[in-house]
PDB file of N, CA and C in Angstrom:
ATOM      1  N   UNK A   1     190.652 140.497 145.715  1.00  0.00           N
ATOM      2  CA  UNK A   1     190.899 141.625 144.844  1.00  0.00           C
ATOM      3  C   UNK A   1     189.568 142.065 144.229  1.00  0.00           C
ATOM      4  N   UNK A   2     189.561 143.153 144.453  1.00  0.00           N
ATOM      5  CA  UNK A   2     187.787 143.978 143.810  1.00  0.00           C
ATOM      6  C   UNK A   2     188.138 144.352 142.063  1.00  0.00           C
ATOM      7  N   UNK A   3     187.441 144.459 141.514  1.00  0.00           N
ATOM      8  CA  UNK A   3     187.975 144.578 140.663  1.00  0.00           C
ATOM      9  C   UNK A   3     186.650 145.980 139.851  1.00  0.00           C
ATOM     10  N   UNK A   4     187.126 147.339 139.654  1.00  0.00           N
ATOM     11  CA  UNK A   4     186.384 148.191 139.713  1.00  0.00           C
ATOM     12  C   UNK A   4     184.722 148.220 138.164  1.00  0.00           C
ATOM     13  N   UNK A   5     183.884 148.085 137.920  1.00  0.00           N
ATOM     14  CA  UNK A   5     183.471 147.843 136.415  1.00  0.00           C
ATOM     15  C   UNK A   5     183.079 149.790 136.209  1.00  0.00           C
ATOM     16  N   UNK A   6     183.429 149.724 135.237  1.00  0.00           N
ATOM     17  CA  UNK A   6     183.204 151.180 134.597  1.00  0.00           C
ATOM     18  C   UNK A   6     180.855 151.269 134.345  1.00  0.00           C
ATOM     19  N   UNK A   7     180.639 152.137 134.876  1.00  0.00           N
ATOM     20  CA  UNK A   7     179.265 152.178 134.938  1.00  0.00           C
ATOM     21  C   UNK A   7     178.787 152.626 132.695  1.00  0.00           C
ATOM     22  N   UNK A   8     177.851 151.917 132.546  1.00  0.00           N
ATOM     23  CA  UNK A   8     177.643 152.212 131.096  1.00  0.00           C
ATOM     24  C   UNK A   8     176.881 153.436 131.210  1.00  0.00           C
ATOM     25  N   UNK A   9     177.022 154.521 130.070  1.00  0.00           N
ATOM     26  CA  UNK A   9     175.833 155.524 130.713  1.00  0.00           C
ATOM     27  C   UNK A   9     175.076 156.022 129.684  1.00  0.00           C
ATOM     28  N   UNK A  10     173.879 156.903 130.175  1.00  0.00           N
ATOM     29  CA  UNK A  10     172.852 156.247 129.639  1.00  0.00           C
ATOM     30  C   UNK A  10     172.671 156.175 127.889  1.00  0.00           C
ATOM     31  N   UNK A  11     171.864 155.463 127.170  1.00  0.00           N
ATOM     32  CA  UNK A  11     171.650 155.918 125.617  1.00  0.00           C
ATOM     33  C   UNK A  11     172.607 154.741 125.072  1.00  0.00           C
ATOM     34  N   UNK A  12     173.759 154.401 125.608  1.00  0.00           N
ATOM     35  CA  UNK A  12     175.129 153.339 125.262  1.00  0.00           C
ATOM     36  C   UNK A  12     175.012 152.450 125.700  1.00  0.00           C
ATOM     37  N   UNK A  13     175.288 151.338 124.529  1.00  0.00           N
ATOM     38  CA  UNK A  13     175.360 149.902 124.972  1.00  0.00           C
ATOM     39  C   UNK A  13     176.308 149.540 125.411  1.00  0.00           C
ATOM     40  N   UNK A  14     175.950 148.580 126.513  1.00  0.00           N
ATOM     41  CA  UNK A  14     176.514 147.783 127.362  1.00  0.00           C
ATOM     42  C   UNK A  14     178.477 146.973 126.475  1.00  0.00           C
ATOM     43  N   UNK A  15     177.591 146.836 126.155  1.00  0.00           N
ATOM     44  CA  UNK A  15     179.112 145.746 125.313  1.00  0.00           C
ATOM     45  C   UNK A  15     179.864 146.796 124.678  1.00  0.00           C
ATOM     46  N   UNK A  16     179.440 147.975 123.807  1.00  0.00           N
ATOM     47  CA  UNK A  16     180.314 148.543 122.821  1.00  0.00           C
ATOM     48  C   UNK A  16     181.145 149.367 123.967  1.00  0.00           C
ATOM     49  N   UNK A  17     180.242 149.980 125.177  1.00  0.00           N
ATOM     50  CA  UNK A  17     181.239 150.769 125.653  1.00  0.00           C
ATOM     51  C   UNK A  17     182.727 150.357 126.617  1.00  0.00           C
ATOM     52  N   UNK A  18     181.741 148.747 127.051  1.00  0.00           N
ATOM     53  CA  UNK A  18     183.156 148.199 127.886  1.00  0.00           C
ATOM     54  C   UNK A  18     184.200 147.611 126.783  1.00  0.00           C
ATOM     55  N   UNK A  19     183.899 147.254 125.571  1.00  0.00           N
ATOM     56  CA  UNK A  19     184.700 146.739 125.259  1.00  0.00           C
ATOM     57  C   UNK A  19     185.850 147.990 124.229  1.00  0.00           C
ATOM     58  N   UNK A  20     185.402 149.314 124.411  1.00  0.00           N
ATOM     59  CA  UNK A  20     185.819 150.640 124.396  1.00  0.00           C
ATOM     60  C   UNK A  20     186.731 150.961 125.253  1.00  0.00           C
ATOM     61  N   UNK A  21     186.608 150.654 126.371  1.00  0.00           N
ATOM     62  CA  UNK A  21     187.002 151.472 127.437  1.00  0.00           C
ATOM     63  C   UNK A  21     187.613 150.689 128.290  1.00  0.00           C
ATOM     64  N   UNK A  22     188.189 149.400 128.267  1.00  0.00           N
ATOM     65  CA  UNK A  22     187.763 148.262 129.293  1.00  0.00           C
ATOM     66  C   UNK A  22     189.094 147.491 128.273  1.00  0.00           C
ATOM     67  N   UNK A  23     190.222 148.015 128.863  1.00  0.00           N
ATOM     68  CA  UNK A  23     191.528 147.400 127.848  1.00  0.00           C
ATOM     69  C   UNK A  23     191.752 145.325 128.112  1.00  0.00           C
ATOM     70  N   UNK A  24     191.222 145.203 129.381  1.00  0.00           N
ATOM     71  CA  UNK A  24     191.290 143.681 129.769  1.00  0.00           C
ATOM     72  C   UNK A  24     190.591 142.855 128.604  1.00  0.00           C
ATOM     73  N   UNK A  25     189.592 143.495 128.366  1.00  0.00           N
ATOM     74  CA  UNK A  25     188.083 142.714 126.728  1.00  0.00           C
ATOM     75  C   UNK A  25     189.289 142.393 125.833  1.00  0.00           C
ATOM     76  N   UNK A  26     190.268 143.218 125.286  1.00  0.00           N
ATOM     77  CA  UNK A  26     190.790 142.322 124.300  1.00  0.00           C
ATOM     78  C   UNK A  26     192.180 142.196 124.341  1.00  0.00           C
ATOM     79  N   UNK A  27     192.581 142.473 125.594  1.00  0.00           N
ATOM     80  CA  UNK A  27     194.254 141.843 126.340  1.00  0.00           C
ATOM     81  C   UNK A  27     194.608 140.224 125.269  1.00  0.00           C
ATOM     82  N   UNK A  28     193.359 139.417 125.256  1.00  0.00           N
ATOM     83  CA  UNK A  28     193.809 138.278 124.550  1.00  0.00           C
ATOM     84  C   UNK A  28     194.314 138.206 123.336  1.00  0.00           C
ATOM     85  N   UNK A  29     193.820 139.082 122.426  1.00  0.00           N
ATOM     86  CA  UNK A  29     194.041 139.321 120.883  1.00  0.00           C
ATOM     87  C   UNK A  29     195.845 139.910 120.421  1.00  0.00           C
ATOM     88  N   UNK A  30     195.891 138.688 119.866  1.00  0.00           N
ATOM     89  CA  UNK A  30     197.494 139.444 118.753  1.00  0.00           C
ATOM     90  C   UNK A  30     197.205 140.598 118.007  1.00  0.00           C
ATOM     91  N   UNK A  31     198.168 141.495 117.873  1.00  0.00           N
ATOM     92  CA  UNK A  31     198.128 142.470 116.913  1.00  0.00           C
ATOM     93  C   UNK A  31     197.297 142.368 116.105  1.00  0.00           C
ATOM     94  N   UNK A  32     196.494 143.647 115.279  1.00  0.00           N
ATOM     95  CA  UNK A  32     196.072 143.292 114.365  1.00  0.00           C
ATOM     96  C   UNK A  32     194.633 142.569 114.620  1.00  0.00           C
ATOM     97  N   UNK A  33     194.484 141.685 115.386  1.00  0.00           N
ATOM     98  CA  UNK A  33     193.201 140.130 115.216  1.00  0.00           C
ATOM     99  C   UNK A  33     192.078 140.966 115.564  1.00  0.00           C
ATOM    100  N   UNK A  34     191.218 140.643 114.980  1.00  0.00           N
ATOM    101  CA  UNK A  34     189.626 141.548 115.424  1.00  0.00           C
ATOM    102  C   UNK A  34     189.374 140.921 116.597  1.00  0.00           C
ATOM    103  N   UNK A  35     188.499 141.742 117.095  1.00  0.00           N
ATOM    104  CA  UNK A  35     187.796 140.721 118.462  1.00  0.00           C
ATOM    105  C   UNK A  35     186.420 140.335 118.251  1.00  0.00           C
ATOM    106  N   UNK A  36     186.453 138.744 117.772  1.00  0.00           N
ATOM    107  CA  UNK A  36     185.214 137.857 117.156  1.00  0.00           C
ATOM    108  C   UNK A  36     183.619 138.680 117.878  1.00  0.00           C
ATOM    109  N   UNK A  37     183.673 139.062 118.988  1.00  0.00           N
ATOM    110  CA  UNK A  37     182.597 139.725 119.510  1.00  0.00           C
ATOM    111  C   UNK A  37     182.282 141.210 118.909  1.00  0.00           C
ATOM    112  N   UNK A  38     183.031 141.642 119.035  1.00  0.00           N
ATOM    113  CA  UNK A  38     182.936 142.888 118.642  1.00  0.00           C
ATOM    114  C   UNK A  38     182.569 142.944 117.125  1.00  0.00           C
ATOM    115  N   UNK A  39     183.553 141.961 116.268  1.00  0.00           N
ATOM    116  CA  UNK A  39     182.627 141.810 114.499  1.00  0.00           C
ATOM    117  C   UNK A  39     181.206 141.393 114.649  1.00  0.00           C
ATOM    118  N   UNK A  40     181.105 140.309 115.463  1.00  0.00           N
ATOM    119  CA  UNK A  40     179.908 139.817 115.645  1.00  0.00           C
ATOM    120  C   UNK A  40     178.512 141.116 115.703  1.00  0.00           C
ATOM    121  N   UNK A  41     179.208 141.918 116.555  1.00  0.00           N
ATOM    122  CA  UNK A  41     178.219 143.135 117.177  1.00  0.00           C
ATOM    123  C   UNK A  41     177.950 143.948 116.609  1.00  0.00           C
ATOM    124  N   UNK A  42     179.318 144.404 115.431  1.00  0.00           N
ATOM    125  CA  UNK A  42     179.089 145.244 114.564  1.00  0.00           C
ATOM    126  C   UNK A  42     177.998 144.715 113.043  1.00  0.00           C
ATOM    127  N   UNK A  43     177.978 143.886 113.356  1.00  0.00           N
ATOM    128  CA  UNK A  43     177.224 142.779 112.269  1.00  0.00           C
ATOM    129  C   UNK A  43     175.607 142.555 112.536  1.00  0.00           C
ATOM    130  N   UNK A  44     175.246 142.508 113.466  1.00  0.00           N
ATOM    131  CA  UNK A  44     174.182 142.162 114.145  1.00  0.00           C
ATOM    132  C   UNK A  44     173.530 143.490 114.839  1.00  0.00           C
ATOM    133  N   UNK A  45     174.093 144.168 115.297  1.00  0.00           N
ATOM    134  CA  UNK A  45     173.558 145.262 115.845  1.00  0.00           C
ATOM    135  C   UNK A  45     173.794 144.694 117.404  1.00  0.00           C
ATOM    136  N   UNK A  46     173.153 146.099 118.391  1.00  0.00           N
ATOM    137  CA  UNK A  46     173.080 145.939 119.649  1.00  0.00           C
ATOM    138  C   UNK A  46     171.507 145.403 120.232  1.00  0.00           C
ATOM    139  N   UNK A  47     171.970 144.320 120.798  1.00  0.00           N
ATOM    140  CA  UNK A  47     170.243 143.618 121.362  1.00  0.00           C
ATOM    141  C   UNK A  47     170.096 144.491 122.560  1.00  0.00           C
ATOM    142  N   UNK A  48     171.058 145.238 123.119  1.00  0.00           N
ATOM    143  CA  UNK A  48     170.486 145.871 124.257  1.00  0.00           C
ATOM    144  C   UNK A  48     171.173 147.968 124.340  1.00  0.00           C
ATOM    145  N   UNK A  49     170.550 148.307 124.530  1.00  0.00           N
ATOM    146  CA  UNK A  49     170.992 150.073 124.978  1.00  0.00           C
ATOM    147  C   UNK A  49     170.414 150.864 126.481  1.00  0.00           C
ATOM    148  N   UNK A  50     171.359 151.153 127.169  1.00  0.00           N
ATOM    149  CA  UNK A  50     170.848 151.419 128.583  1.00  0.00           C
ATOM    150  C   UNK A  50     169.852 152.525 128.028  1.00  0.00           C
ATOM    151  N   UNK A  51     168.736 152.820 128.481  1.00  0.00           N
ATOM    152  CA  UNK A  51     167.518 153.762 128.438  1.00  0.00           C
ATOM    153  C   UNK A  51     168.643 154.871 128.888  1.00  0.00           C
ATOM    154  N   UNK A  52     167.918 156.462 127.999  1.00  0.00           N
ATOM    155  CA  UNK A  52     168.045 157.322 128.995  1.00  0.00           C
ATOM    156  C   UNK A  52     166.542 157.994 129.823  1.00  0.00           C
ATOM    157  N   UNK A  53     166.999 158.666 130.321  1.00  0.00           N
ATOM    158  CA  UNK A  53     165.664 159.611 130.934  1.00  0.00           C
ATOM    159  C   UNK A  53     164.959 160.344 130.359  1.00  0.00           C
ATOM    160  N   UNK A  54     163.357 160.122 130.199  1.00  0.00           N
ATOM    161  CA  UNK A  54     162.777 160.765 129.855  1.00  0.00           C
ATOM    162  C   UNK A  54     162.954 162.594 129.994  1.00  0.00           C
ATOM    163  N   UNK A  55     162.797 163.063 128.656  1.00  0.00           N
ATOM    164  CA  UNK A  55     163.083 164.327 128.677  1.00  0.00           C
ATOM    165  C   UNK A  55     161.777 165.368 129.022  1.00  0.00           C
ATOM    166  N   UNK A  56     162.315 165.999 130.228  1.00  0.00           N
ATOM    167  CA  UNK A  56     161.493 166.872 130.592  1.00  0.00           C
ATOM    168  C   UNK A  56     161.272 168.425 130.348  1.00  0.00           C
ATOM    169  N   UNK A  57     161.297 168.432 129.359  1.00  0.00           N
ATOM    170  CA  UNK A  57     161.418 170.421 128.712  1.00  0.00           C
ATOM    171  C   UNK A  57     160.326 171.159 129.082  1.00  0.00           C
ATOM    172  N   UNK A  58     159.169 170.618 129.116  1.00  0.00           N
ATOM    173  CA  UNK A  58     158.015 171.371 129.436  1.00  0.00           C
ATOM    174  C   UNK A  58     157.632 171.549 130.716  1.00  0.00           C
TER     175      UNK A  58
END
């Protein structure tokens, strides 16, 4: 079984957007329960953000 991953894009971190978009991340959690990662993340900040592309206007 393949199992499809949603591509992050660019400027957005990795974790906030799968765990956004990506209903399996907190399938485990009862009603209500935070998801310990996600407080964690909101607490700490993001250690990583996909780059975007340099902007070319000129």
């Amino acid at each position: 079984m393949t199992v499809a991953r949603i591509q992050t894009p660019l400027g957005e971190c990795p974790q906030c957007w799968q765990h956004a978009h990506d209903r399996r991340a907190h399938r485990h959690l009862k009603p209500r329960e935070d998801c310990p990662q996600c407080v964690d993340h909101m607490r700490n900040g993001h250690p990583y953000i996909v780059p975007k592309e340099a902007s070319r206007s000129w």
